[in-house]
C-alpha atoms as a PDB file:
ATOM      1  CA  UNK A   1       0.000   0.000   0.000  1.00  0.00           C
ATOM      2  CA  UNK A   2       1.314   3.577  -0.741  1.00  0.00           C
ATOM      3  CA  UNK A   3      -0.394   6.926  -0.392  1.00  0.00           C
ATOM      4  CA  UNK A   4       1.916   9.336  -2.620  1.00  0.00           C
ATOM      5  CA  UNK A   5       1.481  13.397  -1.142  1.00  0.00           C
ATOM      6  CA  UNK A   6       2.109  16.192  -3.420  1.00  0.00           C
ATOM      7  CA  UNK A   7       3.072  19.419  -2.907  1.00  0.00           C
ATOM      8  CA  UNK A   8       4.201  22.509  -5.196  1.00  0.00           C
ATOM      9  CA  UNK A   9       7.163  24.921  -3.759  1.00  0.00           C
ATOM     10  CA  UNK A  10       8.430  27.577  -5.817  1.00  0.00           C
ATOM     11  CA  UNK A  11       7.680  25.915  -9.396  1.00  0.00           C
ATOM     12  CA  UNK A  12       9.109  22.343  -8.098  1.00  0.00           C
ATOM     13  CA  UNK A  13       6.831  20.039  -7.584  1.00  0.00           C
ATOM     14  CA  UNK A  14       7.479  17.414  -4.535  1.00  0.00           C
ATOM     15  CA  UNK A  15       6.277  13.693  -4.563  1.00  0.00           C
ATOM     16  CA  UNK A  16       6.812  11.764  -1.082  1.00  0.00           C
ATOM     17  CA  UNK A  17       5.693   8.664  -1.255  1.00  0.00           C
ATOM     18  CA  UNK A  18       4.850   6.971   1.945  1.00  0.00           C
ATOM     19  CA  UNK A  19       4.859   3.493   2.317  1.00  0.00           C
ATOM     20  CA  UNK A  20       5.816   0.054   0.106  1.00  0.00           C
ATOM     21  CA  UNK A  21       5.933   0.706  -3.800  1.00  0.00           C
ATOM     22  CA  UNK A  22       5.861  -2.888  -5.424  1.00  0.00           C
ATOM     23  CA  UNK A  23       3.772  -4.696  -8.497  1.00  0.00           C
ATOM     24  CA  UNK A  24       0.406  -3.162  -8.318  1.00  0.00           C
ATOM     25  CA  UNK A  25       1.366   0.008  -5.827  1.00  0.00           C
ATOM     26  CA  UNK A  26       3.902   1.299  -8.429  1.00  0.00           C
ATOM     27  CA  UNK A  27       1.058   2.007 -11.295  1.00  0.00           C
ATOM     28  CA  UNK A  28       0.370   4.566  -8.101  1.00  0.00           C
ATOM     29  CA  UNK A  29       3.807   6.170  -8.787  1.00  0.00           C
ATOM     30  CA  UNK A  30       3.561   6.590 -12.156  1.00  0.00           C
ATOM     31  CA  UNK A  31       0.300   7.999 -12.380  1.00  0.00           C
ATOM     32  CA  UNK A  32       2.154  10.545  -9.855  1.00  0.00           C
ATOM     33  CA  UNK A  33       4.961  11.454 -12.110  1.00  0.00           C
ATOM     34  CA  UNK A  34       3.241  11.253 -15.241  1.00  0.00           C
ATOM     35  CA  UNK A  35       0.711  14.261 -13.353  1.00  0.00           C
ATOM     36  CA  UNK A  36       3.643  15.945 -13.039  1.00  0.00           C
ATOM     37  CA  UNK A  37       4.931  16.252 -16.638  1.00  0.00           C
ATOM     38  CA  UNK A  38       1.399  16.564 -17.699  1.00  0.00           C
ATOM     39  CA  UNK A  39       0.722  19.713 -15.411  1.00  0.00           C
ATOM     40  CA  UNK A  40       3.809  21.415 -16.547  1.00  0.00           C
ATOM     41  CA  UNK A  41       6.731  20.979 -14.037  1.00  0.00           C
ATOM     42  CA  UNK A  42      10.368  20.818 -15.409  1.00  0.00           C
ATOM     43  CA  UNK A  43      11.695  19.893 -11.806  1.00  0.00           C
ATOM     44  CA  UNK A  44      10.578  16.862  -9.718  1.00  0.00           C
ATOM     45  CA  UNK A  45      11.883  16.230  -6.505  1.00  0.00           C
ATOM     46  CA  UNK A  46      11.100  12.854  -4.952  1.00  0.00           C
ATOM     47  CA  UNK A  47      10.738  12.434  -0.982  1.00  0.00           C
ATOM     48  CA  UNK A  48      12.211   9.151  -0.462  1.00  0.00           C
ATOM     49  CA  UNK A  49      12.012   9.653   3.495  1.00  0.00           C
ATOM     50  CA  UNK A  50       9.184   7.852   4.632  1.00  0.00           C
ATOM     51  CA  UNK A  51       9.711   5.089   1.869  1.00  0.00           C
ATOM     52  CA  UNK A  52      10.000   1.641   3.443  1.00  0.00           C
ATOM     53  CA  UNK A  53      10.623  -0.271  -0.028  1.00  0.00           C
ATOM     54  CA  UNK A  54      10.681  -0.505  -3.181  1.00  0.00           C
ATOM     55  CA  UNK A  55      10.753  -3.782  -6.058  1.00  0.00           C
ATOM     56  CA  UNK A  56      12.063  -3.682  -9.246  1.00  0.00           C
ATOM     57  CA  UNK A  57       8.541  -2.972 -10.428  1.00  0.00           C
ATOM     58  CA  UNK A  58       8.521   0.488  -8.495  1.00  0.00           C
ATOM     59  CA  UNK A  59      12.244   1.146  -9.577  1.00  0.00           C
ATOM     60  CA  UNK A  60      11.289   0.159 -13.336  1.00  0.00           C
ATOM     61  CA  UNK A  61       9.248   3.249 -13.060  1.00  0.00           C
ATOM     62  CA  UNK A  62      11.818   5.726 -12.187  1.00  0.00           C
ATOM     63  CA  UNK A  63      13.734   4.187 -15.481  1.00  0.00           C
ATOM     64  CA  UNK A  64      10.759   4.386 -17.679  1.00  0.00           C
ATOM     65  CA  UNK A  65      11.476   7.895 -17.255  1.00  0.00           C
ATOM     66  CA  UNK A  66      15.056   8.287 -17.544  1.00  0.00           C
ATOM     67  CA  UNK A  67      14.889   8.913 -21.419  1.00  0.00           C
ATOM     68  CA  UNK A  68      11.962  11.516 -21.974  1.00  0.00           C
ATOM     69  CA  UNK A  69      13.160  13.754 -19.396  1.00  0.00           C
ATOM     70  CA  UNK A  70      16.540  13.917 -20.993  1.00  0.00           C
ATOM     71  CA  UNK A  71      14.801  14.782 -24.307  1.00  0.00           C
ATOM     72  CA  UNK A  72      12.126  17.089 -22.536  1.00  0.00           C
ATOM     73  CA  UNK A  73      14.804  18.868 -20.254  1.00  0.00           C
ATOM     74  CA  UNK A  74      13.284  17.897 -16.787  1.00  0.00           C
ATOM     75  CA  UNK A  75      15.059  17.106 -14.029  1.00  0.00           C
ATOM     76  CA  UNK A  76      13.686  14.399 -11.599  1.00  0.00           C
ATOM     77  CA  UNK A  77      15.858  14.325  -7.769  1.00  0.00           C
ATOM     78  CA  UNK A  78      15.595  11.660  -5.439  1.00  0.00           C
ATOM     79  CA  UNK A  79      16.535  12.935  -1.924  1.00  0.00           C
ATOM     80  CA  UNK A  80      15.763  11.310   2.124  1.00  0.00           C
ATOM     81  CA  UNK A  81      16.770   7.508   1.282  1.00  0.00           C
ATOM     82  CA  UNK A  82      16.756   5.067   3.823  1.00  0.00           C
ATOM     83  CA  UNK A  83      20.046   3.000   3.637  1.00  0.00           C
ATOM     84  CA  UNK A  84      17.585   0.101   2.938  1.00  0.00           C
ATOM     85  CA  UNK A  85      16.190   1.729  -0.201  1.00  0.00           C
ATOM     86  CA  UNK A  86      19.303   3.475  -1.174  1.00  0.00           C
ATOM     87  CA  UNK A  87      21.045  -0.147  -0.971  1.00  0.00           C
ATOM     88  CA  UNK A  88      18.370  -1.752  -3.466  1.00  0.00           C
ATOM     89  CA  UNK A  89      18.894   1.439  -6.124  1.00  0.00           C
ATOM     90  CA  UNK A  90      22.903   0.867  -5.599  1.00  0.00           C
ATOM     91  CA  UNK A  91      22.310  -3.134  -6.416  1.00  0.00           C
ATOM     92  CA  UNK A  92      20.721  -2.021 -10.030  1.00  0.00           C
ATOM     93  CA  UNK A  93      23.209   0.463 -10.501  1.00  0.00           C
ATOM     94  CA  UNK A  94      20.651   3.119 -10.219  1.00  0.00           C
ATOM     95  CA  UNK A  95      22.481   5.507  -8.852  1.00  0.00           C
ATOM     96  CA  UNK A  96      24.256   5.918 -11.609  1.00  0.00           C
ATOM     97  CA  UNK A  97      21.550   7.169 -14.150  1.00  0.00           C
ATOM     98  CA  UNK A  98      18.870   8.508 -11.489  1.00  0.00           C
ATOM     99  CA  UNK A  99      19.707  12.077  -9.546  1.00  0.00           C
ATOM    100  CA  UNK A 100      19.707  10.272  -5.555  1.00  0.00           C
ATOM    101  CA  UNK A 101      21.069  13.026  -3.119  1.00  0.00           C
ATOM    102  CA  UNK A 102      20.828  12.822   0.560  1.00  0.00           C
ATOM    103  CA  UNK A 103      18.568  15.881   1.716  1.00  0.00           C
ATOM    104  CA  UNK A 104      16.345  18.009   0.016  1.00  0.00           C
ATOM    105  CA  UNK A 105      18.517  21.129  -0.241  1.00  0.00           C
ATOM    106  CA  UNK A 106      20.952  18.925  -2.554  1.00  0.00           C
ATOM    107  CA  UNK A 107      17.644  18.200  -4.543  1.00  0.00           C
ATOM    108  CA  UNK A 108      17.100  21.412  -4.836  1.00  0.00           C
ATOM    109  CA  UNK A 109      20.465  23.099  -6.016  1.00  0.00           C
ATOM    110  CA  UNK A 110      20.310  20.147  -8.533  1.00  0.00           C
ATOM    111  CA  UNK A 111      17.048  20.975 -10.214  1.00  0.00           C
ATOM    112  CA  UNK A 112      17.868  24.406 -10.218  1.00  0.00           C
END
């Protein structure tokens, strides 16, 4: 079960998921993100801090991504990772292609 809150600051909009993203809770998450694009925003910051897991169902969503924000110019930031989470992003080799900073002030100098 996840419950995803959204909130605008300063033309960024914020996703924090709360909760476990797997198989049928990441369709949740990508409804999320694709809101995003779809209202406008260039810069997406993800809350990671009250994330308790994530599959590779819920991570395939953050790569189904990777490619049209490079060619629509939007920057996506993952920030608040437990090690738990961070680990399972780290495993894929995630961290390499995704933005994954530690607070939300990194997100933010990242986005712009």
């Amino acid at each position: 079960m996840i419950q995803i809150k959204r909130m605008q600051e300063n033309g960024v909009d914020v996703l924090a998921p709360v909760g476990e993203i797997d198989a049928s809770s990441s369709i949740e998450l990508d409804l999320a993100i694709a809101k995003s694009v779809g209202d406008g925003f260039t810069k997406i910051l993800i809350d990671c801090s009250a994330l308790e897991y994530i599959s590779s169902a819920g991570l395939g969503v953050f790569m189904s991504y990777i490619e049209e924000f490079k060619e629509k110019n939007i920057k996506m930031v993952l920030f608040g990772m437990s090690e738990k989470v961070a680990n399972t992003f780290q495993i894929l080799g995630l961290n390499e292609l995704l933005n994954i900073v530690k607070n939300k002030e990194e997100a933010k100098k990242i986005a712009g």
